[in-house]
Protein backbone atom coordinates (compact mmCIF):
# COMPACT_ATOMS: atom_id res chain seq x y z
CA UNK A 1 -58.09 65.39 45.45
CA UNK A 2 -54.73 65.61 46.85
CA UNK A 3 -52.99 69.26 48.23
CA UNK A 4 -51.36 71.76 46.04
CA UNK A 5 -47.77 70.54 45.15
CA UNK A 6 -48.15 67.04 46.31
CA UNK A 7 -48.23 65.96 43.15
CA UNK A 8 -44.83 66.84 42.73
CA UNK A 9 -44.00 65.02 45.62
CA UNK A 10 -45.15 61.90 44.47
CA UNK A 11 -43.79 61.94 40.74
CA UNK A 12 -40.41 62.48 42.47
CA UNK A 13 -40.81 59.74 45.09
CA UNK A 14 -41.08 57.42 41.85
CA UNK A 15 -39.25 59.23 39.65
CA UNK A 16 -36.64 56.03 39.70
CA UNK A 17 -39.57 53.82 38.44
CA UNK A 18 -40.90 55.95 35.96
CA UNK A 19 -37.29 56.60 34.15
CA UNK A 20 -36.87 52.71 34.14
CA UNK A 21 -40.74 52.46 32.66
CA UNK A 22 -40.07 54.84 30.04
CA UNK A 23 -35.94 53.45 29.06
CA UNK A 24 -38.24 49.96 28.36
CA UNK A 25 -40.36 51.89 26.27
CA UNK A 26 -43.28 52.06 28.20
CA UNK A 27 -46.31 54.83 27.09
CA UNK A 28 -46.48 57.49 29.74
CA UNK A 29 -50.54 56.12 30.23
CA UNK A 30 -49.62 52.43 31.02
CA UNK A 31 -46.79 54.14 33.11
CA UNK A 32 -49.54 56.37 35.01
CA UNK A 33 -52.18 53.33 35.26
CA UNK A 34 -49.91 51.18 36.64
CA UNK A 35 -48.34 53.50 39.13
CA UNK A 36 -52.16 54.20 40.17
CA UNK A 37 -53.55 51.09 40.56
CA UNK A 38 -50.69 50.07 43.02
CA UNK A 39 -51.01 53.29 45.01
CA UNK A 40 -47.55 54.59 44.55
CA UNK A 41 -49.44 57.75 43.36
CA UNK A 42 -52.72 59.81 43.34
CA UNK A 43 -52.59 62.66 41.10
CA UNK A 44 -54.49 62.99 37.66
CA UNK A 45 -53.55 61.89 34.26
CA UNK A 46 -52.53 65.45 33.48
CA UNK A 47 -50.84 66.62 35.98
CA UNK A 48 -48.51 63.17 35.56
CA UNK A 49 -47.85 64.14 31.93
CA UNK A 50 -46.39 67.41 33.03
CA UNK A 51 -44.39 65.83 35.72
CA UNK A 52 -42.99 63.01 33.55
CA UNK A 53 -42.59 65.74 30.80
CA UNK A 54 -40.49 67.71 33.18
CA UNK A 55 -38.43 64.61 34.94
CA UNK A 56 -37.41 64.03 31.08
CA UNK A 57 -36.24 67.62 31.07
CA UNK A 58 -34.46 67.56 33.61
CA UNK A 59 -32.57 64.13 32.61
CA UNK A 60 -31.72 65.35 29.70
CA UNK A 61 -30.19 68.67 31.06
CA UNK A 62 -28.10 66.59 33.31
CA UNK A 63 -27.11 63.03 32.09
CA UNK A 64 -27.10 62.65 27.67
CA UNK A 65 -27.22 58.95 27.34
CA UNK A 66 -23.87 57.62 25.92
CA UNK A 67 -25.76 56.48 23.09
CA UNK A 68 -26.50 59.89 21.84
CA UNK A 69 -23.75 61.39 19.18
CA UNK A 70 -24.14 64.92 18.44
CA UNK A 71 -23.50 65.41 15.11
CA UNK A 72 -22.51 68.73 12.62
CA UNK A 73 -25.11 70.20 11.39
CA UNK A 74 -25.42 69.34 7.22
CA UNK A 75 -23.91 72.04 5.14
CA UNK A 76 -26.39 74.27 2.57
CA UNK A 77 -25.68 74.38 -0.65
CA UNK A 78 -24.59 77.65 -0.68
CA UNK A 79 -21.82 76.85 1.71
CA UNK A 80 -20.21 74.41 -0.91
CA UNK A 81 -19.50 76.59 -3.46
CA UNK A 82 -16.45 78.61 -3.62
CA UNK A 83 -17.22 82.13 -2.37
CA UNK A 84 -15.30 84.55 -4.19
CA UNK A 85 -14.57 88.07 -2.23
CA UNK A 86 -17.28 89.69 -0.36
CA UNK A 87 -17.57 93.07 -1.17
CA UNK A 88 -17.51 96.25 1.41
CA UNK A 89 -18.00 99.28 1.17
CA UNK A 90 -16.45 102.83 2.62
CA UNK A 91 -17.17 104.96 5.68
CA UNK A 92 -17.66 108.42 3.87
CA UNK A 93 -18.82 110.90 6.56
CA UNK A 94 -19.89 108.23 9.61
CA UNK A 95 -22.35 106.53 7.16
CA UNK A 96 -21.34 103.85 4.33
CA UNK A 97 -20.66 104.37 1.35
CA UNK A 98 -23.32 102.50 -1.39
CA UNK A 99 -19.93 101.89 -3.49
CA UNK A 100 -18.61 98.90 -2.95
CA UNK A 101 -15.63 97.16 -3.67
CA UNK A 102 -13.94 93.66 -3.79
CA UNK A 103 -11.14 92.81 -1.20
CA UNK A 104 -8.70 92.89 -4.13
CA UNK A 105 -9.53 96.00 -5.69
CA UNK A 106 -8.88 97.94 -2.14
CA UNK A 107 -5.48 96.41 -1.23
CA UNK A 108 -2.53 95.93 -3.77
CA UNK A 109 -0.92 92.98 -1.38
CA UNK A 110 1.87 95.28 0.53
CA UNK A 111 2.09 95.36 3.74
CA UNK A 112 3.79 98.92 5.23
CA UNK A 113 4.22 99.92 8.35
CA UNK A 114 2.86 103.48 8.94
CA UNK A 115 5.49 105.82 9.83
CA UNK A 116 6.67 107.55 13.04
């Protein structure tokens, strides 16, 4: 049984080998039986699945591959239609007012400038 934190110590001394594993597309078990068997580490299944787990984290926080596009998120129906005036309502007395009105029927389209 190896010392608290160790683990993390080894996952990061192959933390090279593991990335290239996984970019090949090898299963996080082969990944851990093969790292095993040739001694590079001694920690549980487990506790590798949380380290590789967090290594992905982190290389994801840091590097996006090139290959990765973000794109817009896909519009809702809702947001295709034509939306006509929202209505609001008045401030009567620090609360608001349950009348409510369209944009057009509170302004008649001049602008004046309030005087001095």
């Amino acid at each position: 049984m190896l010392e608290w934190g160790m683990g993390r110590v080894e996952a990061l001394a192959v933390q090279t080998e593991i990335l290239a594993l996984l970019d090949q597309g090898y299963p996080v078990s082969q990944i851990h039986r093969k790292l095993q068997k040739t001694g590079q580490i001694k920690m549980g299944r487990a506790a590798f699945y949380q380290h590789v787990a967090k290594i992905k984290r982190d290389r994801l926080r840091t590097d996006a591959p090139a290959t990765s596009v973000r794109r817009p998120a896909a519009k809702s129906k809702t947001q295709d239609k034509t939306e006509t005036a929202k209505p609001v309502g008045s401030f009567v007395e620090g609360r608001l007012d349950p009348v409510k009105q369209s944009f057009e029927d509170t302004w008649d389209g001049n602008i004046t400038s309030p005087e001095s």
